[in-house]
C-alpha atoms as a PDB file:
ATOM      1  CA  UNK A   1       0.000   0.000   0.000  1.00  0.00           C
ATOM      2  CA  UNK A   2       1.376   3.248  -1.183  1.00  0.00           C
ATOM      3  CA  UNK A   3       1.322   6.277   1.157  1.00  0.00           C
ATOM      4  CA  UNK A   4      -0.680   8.954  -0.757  1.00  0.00           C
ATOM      5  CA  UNK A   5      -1.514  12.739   0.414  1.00  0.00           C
ATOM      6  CA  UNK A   6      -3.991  13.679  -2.646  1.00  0.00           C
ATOM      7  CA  UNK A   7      -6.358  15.833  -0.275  1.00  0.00           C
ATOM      8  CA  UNK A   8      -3.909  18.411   1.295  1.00  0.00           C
ATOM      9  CA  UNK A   9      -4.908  21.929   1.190  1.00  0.00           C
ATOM     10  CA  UNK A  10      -2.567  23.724  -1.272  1.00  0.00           C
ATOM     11  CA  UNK A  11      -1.763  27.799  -1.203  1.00  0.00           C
ATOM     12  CA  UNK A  12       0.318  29.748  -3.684  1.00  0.00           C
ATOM     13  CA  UNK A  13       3.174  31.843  -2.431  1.00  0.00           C
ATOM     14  CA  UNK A  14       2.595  35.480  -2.597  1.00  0.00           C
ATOM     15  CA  UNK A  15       5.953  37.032  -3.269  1.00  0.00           C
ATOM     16  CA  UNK A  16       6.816  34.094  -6.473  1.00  0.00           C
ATOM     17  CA  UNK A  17       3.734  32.078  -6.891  1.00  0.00           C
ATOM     18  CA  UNK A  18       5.118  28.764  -6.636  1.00  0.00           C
ATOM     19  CA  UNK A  19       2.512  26.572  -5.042  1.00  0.00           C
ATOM     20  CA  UNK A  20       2.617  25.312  -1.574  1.00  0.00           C
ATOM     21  CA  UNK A  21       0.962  22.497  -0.019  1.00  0.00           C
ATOM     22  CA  UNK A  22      -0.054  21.879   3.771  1.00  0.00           C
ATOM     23  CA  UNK A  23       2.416  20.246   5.835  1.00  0.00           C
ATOM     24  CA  UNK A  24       2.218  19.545   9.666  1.00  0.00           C
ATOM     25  CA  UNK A  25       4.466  22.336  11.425  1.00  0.00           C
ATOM     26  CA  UNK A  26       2.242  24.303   9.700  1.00  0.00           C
ATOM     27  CA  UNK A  27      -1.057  23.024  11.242  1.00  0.00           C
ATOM     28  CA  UNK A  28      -1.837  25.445  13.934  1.00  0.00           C
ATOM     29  CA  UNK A  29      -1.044  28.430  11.446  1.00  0.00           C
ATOM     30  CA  UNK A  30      -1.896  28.115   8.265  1.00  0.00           C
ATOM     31  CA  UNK A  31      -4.064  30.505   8.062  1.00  0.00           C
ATOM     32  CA  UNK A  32      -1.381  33.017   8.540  1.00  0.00           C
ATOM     33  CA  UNK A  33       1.378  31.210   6.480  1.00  0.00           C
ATOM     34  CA  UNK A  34       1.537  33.301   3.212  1.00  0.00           C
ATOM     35  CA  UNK A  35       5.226  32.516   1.635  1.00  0.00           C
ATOM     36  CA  UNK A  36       7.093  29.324   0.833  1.00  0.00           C
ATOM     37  CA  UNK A  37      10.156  29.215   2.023  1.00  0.00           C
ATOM     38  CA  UNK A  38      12.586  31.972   4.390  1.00  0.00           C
ATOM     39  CA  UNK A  39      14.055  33.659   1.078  1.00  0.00           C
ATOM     40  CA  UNK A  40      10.814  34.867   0.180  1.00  0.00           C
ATOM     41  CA  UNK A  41       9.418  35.742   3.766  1.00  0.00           C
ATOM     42  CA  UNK A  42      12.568  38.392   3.712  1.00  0.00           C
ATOM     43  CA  UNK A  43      12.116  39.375  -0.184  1.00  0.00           C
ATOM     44  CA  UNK A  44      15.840  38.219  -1.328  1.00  0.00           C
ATOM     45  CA  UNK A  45      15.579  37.190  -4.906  1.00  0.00           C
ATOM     46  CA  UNK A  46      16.833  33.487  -5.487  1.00  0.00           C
ATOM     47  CA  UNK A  47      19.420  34.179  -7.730  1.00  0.00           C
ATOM     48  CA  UNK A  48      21.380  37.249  -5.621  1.00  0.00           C
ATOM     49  CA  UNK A  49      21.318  35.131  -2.798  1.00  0.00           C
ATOM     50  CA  UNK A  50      22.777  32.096  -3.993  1.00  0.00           C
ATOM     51  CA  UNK A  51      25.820  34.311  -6.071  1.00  0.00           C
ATOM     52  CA  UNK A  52      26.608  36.414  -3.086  1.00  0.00           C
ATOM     53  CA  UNK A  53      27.146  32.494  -0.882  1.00  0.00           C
ATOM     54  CA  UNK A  54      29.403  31.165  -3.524  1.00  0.00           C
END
């Protein structure tokens, strides 16, 4: 038997609209969880942050 998650709420990211989809640390919040990952949350674009580490 195959562990499925087919009915999980999903959101899209409002800084770069890349879906998101419910996960459990997120289950007393999720109303108020509104960006995908920390980059976004503090408005660094992908790119400049990953040149500026190497």
């Amino acid at each position: 038997m195959s562990h499925r998650k087919p009915h999980l709420p999903q959101k899209t990211c409002q800084r770069c609209g890349r879906p998101m989809v419910w996960r459990k640390r997120w289950e007393r919040c999720w109303e108020e969880v509104r960006y995908c990952s920390e980059a976004c949350r503090r408005g660094t674009p992908r790119g400049r942050a990953l040149a500026r580490s190497r």
